[in-house]
PDB file of N, CA and C in Angstrom:
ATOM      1  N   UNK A   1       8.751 -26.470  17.308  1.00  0.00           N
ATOM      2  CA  UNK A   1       9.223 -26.113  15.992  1.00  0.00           C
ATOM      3  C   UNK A   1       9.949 -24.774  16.070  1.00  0.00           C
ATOM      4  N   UNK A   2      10.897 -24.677  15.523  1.00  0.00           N
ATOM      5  CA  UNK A   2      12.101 -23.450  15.084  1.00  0.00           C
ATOM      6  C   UNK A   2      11.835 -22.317  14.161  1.00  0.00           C
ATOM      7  N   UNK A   3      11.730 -21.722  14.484  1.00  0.00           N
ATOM      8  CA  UNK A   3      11.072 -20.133  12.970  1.00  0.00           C
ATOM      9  C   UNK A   3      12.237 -19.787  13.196  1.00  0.00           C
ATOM     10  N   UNK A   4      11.672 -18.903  11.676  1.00  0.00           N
ATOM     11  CA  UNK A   4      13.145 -17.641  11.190  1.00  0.00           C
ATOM     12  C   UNK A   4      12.090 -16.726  10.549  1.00  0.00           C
ATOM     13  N   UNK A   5      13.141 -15.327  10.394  1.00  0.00           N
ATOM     14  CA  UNK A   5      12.305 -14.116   9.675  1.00  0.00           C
ATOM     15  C   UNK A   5      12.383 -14.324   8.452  1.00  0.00           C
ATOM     16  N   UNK A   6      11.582 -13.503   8.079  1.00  0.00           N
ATOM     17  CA  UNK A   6      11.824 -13.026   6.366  1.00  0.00           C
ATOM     18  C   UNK A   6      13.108 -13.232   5.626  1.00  0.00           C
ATOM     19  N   UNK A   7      14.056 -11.756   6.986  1.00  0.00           N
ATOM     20  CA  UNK A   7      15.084 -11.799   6.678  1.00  0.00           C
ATOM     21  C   UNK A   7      16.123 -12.506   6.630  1.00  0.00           C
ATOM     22  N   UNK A   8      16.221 -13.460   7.933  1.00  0.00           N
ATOM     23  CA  UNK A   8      16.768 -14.927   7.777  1.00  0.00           C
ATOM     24  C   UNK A   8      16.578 -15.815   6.417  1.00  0.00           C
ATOM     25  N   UNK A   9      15.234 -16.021   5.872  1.00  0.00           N
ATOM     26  CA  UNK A   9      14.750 -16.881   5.182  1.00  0.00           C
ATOM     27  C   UNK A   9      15.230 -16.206   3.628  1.00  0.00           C
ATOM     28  N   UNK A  10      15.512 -14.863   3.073  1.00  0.00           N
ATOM     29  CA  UNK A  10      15.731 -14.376   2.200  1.00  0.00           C
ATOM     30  C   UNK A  10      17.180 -14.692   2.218  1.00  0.00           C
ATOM     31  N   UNK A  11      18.386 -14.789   3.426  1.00  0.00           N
ATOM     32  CA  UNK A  11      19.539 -15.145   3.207  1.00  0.00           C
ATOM     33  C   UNK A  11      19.918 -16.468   3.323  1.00  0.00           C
ATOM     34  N   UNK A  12      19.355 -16.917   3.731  1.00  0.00           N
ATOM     35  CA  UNK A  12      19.358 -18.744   3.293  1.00  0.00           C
ATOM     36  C   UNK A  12      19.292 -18.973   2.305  1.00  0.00           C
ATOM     37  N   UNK A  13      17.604 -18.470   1.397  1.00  0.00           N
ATOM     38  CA  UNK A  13      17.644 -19.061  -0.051  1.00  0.00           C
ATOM     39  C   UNK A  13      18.053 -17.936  -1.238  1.00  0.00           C
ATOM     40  N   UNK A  14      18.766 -16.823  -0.349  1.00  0.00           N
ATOM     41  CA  UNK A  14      19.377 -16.173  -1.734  1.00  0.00           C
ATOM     42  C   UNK A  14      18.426 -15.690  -2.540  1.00  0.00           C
ATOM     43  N   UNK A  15      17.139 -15.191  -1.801  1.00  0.00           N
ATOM     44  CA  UNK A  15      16.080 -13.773  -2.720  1.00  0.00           C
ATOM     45  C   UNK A  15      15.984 -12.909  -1.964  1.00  0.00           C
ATOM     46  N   UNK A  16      15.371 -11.970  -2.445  1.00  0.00           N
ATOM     47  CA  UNK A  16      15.189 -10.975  -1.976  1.00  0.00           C
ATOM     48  C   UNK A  16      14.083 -10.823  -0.561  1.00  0.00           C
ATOM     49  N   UNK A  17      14.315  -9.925   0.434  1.00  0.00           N
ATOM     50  CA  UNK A  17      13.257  -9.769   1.451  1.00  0.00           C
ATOM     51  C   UNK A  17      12.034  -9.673   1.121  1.00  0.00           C
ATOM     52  N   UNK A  18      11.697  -8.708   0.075  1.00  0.00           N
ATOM     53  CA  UNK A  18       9.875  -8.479  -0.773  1.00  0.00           C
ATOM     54  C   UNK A  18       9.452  -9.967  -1.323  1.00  0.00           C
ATOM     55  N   UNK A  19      10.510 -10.800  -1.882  1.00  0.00           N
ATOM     56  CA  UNK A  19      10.439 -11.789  -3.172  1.00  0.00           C
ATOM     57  C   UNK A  19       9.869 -12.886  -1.442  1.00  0.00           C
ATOM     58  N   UNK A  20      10.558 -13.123  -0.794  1.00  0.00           N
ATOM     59  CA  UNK A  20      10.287 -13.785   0.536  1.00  0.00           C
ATOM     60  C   UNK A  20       8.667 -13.398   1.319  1.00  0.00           C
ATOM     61  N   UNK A  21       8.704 -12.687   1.036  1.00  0.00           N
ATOM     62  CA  UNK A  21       7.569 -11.733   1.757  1.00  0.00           C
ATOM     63  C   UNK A  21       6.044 -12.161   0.830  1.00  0.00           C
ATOM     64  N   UNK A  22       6.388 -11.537  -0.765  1.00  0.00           N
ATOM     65  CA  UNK A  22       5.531 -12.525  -1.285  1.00  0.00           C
ATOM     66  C   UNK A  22       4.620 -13.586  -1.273  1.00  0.00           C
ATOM     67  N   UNK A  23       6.414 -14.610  -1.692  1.00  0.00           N
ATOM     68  CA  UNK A  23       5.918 -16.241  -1.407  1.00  0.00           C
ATOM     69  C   UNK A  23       5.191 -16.596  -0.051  1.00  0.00           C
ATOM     70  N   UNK A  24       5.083 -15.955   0.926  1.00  0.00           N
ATOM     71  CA  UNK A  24       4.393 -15.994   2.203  1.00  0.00           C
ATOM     72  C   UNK A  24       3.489 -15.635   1.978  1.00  0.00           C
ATOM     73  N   UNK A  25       2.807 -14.281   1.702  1.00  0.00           N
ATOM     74  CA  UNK A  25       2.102 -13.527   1.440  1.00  0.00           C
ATOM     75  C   UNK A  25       0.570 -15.133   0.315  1.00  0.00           C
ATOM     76  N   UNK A  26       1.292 -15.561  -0.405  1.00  0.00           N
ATOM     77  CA  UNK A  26       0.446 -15.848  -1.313  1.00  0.00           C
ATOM     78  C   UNK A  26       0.417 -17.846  -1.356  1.00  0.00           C
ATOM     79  N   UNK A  27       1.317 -17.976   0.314  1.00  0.00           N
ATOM     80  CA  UNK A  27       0.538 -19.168   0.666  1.00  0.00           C
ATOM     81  C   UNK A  27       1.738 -20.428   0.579  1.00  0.00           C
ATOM     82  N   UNK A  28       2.607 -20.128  -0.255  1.00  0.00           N
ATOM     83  CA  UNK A  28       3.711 -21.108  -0.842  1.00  0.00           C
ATOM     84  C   UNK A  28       4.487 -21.820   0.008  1.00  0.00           C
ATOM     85  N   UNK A  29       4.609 -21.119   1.074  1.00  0.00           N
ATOM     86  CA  UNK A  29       5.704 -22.167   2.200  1.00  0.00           C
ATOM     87  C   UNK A  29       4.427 -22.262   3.489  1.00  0.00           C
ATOM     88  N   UNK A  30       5.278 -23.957   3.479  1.00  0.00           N
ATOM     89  CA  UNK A  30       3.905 -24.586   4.365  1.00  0.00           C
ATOM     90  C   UNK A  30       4.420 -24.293   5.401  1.00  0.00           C
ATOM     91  N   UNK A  31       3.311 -24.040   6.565  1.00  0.00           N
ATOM     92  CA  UNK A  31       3.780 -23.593   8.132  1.00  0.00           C
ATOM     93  C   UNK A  31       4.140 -22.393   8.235  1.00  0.00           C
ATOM     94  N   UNK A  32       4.199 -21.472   7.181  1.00  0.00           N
ATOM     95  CA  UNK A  32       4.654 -20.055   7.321  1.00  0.00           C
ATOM     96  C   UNK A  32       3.397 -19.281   8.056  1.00  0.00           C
ATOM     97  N   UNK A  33       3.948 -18.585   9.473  1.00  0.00           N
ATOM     98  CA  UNK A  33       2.347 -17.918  10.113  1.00  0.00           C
ATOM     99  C   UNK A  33       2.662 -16.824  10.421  1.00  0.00           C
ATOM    100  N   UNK A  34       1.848 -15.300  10.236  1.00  0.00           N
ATOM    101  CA  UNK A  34       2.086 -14.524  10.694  1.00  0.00           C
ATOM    102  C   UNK A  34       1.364 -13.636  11.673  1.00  0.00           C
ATOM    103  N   UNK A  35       1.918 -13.024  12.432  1.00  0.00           N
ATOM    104  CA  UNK A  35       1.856 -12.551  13.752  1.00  0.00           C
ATOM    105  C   UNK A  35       2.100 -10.971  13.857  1.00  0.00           C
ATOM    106  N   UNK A  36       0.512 -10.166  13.362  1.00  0.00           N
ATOM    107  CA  UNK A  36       1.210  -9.066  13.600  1.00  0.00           C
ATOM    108  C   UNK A  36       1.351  -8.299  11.883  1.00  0.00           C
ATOM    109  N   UNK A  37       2.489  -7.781  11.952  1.00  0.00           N
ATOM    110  CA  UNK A  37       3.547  -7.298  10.618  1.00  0.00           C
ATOM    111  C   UNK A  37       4.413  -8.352  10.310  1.00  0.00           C
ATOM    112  N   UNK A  38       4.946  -9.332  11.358  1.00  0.00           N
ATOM    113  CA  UNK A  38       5.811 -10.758  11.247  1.00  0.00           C
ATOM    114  C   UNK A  38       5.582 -11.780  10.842  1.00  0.00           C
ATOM    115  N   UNK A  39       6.036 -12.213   9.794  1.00  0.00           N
ATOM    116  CA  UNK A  39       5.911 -13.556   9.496  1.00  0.00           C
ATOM    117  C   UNK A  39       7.208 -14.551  10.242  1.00  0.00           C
ATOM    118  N   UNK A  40       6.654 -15.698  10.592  1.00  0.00           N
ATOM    119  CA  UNK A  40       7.064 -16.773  11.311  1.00  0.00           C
ATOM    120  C   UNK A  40       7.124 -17.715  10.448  1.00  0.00           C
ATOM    121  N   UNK A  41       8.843 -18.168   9.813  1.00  0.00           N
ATOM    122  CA  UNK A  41       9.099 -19.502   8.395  1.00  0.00           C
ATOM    123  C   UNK A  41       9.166 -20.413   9.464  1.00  0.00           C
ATOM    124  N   UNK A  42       9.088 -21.766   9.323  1.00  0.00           N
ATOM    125  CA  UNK A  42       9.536 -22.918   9.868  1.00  0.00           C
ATOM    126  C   UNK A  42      11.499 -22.847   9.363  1.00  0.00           C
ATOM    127  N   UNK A  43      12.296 -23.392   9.977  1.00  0.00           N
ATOM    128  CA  UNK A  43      13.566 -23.174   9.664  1.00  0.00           C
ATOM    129  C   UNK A  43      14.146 -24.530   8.417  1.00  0.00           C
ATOM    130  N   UNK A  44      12.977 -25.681   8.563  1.00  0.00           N
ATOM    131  CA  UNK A  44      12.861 -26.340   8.070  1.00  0.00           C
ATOM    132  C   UNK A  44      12.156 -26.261   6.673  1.00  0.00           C
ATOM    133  N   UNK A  45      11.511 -25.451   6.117  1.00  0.00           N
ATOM    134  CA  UNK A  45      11.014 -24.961   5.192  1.00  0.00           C
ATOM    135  C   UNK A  45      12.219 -24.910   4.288  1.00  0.00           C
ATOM    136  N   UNK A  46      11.460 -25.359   2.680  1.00  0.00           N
ATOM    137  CA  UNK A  46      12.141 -25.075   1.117  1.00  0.00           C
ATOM    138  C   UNK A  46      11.532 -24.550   0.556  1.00  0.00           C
TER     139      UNK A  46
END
């Protein structure tokens, strides 16, 4: 499987890095894992 950052994932769907950070933060995108300070999106993720 393919990851992207935050920051990747905030310019794909057009929010903000915190607003991205969040929705991770509080569970919303499936497969999202983090490592660290890093979160790891699936690239496949909506």
């Amino acid at each position: 499987m393919e990851f992207m950052t935050i920051k990747e994932a905030a310019e794909k769907w057009n929010l903000s890095v915190r607003r991205v950070q969040t929705i991770c933060d509080e569970g919303m995108i499936e497969g999202a894992m983090k490592f660290g300070n890093t979160w790891a999106i699936p690239k496949d993720a909506v």
